[in-house]
C-alpha atoms as a PDB file:
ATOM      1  CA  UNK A   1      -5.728  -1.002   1.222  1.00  0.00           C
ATOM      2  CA  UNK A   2      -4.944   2.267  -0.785  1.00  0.00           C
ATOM      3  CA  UNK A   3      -1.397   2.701  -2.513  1.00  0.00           C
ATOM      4  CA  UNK A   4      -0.547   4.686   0.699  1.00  0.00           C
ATOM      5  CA  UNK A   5      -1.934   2.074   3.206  1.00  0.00           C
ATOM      6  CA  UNK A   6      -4.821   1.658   5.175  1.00  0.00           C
ATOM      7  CA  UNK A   7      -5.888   4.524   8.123  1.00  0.00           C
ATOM      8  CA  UNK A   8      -7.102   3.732  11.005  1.00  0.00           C
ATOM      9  CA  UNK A   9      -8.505   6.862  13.432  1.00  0.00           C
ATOM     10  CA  UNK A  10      -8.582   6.246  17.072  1.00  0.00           C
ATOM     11  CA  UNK A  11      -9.974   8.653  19.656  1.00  0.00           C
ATOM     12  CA  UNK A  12      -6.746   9.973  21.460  1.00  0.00           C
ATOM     13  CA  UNK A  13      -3.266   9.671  21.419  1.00  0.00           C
ATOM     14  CA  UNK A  14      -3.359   7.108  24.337  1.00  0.00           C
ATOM     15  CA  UNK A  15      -5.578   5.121  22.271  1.00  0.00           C
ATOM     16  CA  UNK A  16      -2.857   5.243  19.590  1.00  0.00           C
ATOM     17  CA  UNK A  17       0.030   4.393  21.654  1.00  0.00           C
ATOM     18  CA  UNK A  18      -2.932   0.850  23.206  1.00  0.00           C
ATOM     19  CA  UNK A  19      -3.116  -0.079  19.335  1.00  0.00           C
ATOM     20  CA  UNK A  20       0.675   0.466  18.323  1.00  0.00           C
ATOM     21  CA  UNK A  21       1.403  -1.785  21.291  1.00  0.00           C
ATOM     22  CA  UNK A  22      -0.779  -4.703  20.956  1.00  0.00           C
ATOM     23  CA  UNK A  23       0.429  -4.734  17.447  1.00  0.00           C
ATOM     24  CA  UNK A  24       3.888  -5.002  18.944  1.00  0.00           C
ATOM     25  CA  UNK A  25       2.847  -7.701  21.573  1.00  0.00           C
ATOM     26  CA  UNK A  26       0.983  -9.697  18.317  1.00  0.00           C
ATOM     27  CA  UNK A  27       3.093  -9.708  16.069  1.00  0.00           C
ATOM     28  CA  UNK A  28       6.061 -10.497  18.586  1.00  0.00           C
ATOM     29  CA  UNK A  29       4.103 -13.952  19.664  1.00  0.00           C
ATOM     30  CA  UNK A  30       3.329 -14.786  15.575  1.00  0.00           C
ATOM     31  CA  UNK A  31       6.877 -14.422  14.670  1.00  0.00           C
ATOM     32  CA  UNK A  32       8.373 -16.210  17.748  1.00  0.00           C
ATOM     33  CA  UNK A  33       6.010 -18.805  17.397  1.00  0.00           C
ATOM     34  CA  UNK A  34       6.242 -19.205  13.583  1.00  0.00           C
ATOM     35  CA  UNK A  35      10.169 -18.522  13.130  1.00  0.00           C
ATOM     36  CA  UNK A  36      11.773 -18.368  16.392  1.00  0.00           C
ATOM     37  CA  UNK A  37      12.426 -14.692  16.162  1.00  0.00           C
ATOM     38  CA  UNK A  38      10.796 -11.412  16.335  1.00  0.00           C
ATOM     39  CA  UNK A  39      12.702  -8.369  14.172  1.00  0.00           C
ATOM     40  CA  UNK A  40      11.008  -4.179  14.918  1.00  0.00           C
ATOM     41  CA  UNK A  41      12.393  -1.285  14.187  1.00  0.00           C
ATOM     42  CA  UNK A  42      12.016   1.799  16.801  1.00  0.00           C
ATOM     43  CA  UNK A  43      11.112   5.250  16.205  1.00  0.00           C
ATOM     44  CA  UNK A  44      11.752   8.636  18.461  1.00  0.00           C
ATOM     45  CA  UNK A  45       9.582  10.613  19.386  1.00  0.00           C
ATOM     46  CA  UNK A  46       6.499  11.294  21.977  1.00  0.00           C
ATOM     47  CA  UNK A  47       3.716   8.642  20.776  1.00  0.00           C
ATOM     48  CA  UNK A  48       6.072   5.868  20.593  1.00  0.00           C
ATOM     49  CA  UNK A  49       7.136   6.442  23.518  1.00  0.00           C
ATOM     50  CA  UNK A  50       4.121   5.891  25.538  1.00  0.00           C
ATOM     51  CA  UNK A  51       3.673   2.733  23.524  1.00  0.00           C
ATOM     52  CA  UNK A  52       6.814   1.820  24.875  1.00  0.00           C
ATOM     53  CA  UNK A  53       6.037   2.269  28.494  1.00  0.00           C
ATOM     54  CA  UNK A  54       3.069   0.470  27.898  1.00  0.00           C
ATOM     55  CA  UNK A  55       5.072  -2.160  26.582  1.00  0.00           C
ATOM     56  CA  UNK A  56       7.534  -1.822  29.659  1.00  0.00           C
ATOM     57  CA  UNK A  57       4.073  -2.792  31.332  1.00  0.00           C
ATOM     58  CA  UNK A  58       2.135  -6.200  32.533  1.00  0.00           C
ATOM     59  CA  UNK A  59      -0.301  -6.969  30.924  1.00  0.00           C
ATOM     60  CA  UNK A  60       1.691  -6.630  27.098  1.00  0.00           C
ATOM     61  CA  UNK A  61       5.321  -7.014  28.917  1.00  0.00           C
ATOM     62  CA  UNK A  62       4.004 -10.096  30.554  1.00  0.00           C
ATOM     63  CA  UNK A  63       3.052 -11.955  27.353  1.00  0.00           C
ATOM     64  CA  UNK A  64       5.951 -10.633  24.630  1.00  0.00           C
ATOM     65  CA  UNK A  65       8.624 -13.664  24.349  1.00  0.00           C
ATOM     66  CA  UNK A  66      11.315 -11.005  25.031  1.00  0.00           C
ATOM     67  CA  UNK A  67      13.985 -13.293  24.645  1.00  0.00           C
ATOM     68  CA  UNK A  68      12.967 -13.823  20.421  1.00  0.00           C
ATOM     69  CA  UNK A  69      12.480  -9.861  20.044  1.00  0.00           C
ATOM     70  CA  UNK A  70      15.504  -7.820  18.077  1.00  0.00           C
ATOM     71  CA  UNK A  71      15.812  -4.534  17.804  1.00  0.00           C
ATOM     72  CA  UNK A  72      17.045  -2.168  15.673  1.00  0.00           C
ATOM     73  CA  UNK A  73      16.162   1.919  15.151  1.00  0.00           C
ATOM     74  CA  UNK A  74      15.236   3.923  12.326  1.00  0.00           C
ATOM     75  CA  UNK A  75      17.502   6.681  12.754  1.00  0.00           C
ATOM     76  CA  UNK A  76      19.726   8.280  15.360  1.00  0.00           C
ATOM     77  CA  UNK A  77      21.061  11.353  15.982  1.00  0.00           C
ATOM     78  CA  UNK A  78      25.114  12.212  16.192  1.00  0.00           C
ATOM     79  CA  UNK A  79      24.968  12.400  19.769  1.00  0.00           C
ATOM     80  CA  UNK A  80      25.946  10.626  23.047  1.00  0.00           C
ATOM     81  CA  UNK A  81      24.408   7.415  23.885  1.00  0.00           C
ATOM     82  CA  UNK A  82      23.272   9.224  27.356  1.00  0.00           C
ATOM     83  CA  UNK A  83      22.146  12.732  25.484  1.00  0.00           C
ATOM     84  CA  UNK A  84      18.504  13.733  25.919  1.00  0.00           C
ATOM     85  CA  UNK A  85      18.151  13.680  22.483  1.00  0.00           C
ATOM     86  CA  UNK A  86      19.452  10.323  21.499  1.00  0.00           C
ATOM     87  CA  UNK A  87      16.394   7.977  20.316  1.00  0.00           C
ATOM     88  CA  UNK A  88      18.674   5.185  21.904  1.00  0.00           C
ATOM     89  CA  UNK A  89      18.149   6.879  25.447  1.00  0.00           C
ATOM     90  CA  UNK A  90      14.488   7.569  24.770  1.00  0.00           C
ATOM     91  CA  UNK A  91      13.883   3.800  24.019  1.00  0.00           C
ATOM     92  CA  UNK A  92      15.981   2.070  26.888  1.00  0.00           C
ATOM     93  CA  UNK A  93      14.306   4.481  29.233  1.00  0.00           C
ATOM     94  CA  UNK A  94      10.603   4.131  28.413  1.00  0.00           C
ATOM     95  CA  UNK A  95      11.073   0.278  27.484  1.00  0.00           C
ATOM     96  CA  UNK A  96      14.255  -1.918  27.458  1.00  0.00           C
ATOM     97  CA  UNK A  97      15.842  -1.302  30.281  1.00  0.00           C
ATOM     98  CA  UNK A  98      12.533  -2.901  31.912  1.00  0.00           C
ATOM     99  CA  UNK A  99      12.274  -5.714  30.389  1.00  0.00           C
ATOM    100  CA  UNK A 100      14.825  -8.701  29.544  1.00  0.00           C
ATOM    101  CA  UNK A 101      15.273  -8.871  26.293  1.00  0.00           C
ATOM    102  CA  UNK A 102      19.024 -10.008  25.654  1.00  0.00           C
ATOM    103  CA  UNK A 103      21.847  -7.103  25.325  1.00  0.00           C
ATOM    104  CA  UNK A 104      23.253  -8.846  22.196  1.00  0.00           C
ATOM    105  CA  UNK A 105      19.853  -8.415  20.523  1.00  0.00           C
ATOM    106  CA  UNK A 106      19.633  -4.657  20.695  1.00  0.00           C
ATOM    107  CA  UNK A 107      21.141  -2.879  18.253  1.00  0.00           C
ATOM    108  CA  UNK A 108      21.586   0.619  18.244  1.00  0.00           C
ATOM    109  CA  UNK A 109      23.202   3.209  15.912  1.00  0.00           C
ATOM    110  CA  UNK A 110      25.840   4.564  17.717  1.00  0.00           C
ATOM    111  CA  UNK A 111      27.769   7.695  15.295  1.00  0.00           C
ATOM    112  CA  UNK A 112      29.215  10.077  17.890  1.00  0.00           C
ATOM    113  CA  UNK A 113      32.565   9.469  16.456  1.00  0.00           C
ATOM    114  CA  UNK A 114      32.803   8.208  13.017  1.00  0.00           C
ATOM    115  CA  UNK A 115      29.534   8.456  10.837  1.00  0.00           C
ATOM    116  CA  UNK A 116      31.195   6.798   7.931  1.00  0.00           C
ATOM    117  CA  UNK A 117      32.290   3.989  10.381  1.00  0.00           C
ATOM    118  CA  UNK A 118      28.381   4.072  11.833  1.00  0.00           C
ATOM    119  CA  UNK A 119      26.590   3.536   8.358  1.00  0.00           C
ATOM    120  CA  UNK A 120      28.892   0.706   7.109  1.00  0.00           C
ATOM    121  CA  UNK A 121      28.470  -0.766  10.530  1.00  0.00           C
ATOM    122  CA  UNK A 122      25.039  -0.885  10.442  1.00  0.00           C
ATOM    123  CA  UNK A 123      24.480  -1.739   7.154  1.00  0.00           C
ATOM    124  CA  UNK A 124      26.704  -4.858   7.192  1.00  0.00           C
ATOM    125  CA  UNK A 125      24.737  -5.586  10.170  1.00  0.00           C
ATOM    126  CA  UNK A 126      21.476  -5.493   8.859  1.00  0.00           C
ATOM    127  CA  UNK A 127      22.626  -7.445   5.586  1.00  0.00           C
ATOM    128  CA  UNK A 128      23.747 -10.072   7.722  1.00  0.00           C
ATOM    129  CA  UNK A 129      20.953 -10.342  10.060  1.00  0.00           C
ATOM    130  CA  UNK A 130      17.953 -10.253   6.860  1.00  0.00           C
ATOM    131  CA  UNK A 131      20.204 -11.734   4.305  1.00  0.00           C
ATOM    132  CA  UNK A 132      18.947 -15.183   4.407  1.00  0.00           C
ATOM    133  CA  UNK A 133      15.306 -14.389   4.918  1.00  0.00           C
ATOM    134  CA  UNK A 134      13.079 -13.024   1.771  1.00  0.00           C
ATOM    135  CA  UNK A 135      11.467 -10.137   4.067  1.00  0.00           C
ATOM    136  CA  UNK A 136      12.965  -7.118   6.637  1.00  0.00           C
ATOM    137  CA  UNK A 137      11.916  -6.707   9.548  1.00  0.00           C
ATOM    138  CA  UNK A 138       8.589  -8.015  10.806  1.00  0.00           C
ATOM    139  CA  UNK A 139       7.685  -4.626  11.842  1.00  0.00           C
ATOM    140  CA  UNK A 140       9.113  -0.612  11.203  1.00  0.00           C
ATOM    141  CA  UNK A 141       7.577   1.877  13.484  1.00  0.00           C
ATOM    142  CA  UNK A 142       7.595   5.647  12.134  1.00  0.00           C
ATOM    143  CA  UNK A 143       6.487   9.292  13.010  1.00  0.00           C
ATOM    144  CA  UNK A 144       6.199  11.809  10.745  1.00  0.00           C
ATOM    145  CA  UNK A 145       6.796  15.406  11.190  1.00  0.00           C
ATOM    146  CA  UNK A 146       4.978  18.446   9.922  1.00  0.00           C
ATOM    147  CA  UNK A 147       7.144  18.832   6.730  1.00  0.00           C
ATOM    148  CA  UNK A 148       6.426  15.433   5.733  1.00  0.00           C
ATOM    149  CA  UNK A 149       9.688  14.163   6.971  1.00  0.00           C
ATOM    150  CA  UNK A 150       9.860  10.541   8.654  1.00  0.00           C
ATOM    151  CA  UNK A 151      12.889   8.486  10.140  1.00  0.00           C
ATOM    152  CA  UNK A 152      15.739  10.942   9.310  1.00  0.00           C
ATOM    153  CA  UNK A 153      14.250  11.113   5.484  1.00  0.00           C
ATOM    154  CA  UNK A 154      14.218  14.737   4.822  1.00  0.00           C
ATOM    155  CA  UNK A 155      12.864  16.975   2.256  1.00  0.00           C
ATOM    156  CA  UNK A 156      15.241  17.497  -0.275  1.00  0.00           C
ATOM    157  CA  UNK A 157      17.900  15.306   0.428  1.00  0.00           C
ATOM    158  CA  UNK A 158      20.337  13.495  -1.358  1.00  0.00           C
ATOM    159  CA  UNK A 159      19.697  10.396   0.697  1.00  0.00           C
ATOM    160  CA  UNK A 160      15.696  10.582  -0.736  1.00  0.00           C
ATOM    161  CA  UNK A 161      17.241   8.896  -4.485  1.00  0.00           C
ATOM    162  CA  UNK A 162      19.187   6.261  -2.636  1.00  0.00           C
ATOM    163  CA  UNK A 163      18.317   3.106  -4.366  1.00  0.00           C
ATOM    164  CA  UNK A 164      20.976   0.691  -2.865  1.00  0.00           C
ATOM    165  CA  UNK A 165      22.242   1.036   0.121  1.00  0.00           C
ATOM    166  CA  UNK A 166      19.940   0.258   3.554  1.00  0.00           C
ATOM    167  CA  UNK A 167      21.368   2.822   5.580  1.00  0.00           C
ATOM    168  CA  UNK A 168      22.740   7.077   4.858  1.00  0.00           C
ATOM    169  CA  UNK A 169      24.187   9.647   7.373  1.00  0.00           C
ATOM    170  CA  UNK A 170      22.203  13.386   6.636  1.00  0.00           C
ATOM    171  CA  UNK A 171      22.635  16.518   8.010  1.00  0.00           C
ATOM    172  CA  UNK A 172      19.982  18.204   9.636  1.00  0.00           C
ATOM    173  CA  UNK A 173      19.356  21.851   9.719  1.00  0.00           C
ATOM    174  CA  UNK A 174      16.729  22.662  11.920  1.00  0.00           C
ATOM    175  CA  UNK A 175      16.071  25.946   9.960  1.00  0.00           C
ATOM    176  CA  UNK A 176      15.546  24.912   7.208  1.00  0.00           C
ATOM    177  CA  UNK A 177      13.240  21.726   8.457  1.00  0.00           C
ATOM    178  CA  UNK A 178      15.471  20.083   6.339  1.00  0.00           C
ATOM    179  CA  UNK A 179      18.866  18.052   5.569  1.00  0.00           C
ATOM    180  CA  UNK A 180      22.017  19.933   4.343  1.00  0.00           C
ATOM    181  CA  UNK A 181      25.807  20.756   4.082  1.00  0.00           C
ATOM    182  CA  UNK A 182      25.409  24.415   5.228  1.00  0.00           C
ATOM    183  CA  UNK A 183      27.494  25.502   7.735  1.00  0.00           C
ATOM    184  CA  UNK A 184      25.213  26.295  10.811  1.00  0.00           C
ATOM    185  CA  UNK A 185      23.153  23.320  10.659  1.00  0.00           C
ATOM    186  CA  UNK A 186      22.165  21.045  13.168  1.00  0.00           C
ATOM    187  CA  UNK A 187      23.777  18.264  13.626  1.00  0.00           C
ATOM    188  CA  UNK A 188      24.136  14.885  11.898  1.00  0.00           C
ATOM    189  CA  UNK A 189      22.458  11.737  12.050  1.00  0.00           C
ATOM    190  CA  UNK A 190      22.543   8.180  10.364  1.00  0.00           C
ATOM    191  CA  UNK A 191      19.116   7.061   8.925  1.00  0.00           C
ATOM    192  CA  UNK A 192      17.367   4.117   7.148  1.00  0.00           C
ATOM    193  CA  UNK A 193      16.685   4.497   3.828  1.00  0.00           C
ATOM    194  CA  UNK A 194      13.207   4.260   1.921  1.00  0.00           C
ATOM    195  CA  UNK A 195      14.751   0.838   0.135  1.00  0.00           C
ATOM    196  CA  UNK A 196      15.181  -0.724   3.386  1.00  0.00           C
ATOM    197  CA  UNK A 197      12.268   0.754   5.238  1.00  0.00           C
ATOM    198  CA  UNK A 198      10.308  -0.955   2.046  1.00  0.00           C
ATOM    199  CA  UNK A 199      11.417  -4.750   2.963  1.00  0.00           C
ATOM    200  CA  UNK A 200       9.451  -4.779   5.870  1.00  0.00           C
ATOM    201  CA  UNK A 201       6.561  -7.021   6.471  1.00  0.00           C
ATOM    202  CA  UNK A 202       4.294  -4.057   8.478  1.00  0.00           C
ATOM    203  CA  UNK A 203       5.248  -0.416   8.696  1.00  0.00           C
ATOM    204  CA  UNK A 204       2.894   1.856  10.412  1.00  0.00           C
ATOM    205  CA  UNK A 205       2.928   5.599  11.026  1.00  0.00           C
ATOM    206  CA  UNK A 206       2.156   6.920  14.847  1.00  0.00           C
ATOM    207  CA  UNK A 207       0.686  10.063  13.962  1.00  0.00           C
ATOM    208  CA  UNK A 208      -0.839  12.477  16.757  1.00  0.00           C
ATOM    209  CA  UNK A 209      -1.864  15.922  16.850  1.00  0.00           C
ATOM    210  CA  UNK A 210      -3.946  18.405  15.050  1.00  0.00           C
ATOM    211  CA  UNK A 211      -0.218  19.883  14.339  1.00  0.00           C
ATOM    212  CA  UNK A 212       0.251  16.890  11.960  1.00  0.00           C
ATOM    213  CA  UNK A 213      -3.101  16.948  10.439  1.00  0.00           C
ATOM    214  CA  UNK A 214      -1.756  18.746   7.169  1.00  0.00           C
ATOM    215  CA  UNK A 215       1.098  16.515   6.695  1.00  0.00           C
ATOM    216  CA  UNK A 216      -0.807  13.689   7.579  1.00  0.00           C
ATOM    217  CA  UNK A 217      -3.419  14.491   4.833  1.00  0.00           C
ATOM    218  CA  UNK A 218      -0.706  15.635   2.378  1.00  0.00           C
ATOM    219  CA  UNK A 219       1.342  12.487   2.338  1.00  0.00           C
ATOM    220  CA  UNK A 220      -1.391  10.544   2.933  1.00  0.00           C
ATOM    221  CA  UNK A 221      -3.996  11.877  -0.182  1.00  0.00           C
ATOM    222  CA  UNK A 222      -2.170  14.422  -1.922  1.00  0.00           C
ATOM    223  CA  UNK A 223      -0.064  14.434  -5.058  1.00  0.00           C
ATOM    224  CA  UNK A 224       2.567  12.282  -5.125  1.00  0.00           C
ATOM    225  CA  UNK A 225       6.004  14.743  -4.148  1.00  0.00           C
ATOM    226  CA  UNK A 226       8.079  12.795  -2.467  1.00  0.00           C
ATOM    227  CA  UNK A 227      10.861  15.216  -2.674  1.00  0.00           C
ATOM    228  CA  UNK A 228       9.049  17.549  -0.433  1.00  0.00           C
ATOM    229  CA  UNK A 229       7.184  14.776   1.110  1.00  0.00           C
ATOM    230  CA  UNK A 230       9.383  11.812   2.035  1.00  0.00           C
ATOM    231  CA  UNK A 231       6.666   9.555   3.642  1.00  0.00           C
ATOM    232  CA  UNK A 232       5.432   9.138   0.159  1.00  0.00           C
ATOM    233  CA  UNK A 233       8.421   6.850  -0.500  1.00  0.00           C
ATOM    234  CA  UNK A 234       7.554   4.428   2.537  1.00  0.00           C
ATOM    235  CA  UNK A 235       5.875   1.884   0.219  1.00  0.00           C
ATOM    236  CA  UNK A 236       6.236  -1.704   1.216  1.00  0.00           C
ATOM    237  CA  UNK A 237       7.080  -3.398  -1.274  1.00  0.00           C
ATOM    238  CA  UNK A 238       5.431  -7.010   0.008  1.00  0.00           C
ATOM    239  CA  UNK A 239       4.592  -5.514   3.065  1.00  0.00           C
ATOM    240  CA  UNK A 240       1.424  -3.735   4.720  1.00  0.00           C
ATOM    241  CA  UNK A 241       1.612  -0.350   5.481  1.00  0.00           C
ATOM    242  CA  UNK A 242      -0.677   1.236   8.239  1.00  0.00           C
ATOM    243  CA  UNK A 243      -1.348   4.748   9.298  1.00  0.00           C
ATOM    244  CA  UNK A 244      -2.429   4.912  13.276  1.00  0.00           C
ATOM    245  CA  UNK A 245      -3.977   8.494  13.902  1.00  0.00           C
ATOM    246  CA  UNK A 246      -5.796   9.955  16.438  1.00  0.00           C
ATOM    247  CA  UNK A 247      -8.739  12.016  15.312  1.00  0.00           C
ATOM    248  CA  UNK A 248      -7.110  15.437  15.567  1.00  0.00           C
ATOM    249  CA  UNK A 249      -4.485  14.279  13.702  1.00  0.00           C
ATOM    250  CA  UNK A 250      -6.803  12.493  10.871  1.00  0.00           C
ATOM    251  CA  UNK A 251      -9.359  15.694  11.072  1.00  0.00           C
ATOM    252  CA  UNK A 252      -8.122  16.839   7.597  1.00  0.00           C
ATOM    253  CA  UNK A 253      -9.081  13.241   5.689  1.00  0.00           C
ATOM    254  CA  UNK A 254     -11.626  12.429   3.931  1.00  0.00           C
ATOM    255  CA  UNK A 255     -14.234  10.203   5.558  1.00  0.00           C
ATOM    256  CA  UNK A 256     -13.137   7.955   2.797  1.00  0.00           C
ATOM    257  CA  UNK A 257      -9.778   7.668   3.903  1.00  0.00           C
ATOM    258  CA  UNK A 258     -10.147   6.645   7.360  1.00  0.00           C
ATOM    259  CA  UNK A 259     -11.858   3.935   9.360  1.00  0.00           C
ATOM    260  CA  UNK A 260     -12.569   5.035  12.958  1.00  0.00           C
ATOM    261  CA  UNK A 261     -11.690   2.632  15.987  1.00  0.00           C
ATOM    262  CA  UNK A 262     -13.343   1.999  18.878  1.00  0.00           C
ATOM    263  CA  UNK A 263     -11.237   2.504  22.371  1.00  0.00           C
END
């Protein structure tokens, strides 16, 4: 593996959203079997959510031990719980709400009314859940967008030099493709941070999209600017950090860089 993790290239995005989810459905038997307790991290977006509803799906719903699997997001948007643009919605819709994993062992970020009261809540929750265990979660799931951006981790941002704390609130402004405190921005949202993102034991990037083949190539093998490029700081720092492409979005790599998959 490279200091930015190893890249995979697979066909399509369907064959993205097959790998991401066996990966899931893997790792989810290892850790139940081995600890009693499987720990991911969800990301928004359009490829994770097809994994999802193949998740949702026999065969991988039909052999996950959904009764050991927590989970948690990697950032959520200021918005209602029932708004088309909450991550929370996304996620129930494509995969929890069809399959039985307990309701005390999903844990969303919910900041529609008090961001301050969102962050600490969420961070004292994840310090209590990992704080007797030497890893994060077993497994982070991230996008990326086209200005190098992943979770809520903007270009930019204050929240970019955290060192501390495991979870920041940001203000998006669409404009700008970035986080700010101008008036006229988007809206807000509450985020993991790079140093918790870092604990975990796999994080891998669903990247599709010949849209994201200059960030992905950027990030991936350019100079190291994680100020304009975020993704740079996801660096496990005992983990193993993977990079799930489909060719058009991998088109802009170096045959070096990748290692094609078979269907």
């Amino acid at each position: 593996m490279n200091r930015r993790g190893t890249v995979a290239a697979f066909a399509d995005p369907e064959a993205v959203a097959v790998a991401a989810a066996t990966l899931f459905a893997e790792e989810a038997v290892r850790c139940a079997d081995t600890r009693g307790r499987f720990s991911v991290v969800l990301a928004g977006g359009g490829t994770p959510r097809r994994a999802y509803e193949l998740l949702s799906q026999p065969p991988f719903r039909d052999h996950i031990p959904w009764d050991a699997v927590h989970v948690f997001w990697g950032d959520e948007r200021c918005v209602d719980p029932d708004d088309p643009r909450s991550n929370e919605r996304m996620a129930r819709e494509a995969l929890l709400d069809a399959v039985t994993i307990p309701a005390d062992q999903v844990h969303p970020i919910r900041c529609g009314e008090s961001r301050a009261a969102a962050v600490a809540r969420y961070e004292a929750l994840l310090r209590g859940f990992f704080s007797l265990r030497e890893a994060g979660p077993d497994l982070i799931l991230l996008g990326l967008g086209n200005n190098g951006h992943t979770a809520s981790l903007f270009p930019h941002t204050l929240v970019l030099i955290e060192e501390e704390s495991w979870v920041a609130e940001v203000l998006v402004d669409t404009a700008a493709g970035a986080g700010t405190t101008a008036a006229g921005a988007d809206f807000w949202r509450v985020t993991l941070t790079a140093p918790f993102i870092n604990t975990a034991a796999i994080v891998v990037f669903l990247v599709t999209g010949a849209a994201k083949a200059e960030a992905v190539e950027e990030v991936v093998a350019g100079a190291y600017d994680p100020d304009r490029l975020p993704a740079q700081l996801i660096r496990p720092a005992h983990g193993d950090l993977r990079w799930y492409l489909d060719e058009e979005a991998a088109a802009s790599l170096s045959r070096r860089e990748t290692r094609p998959q078979r269907p």
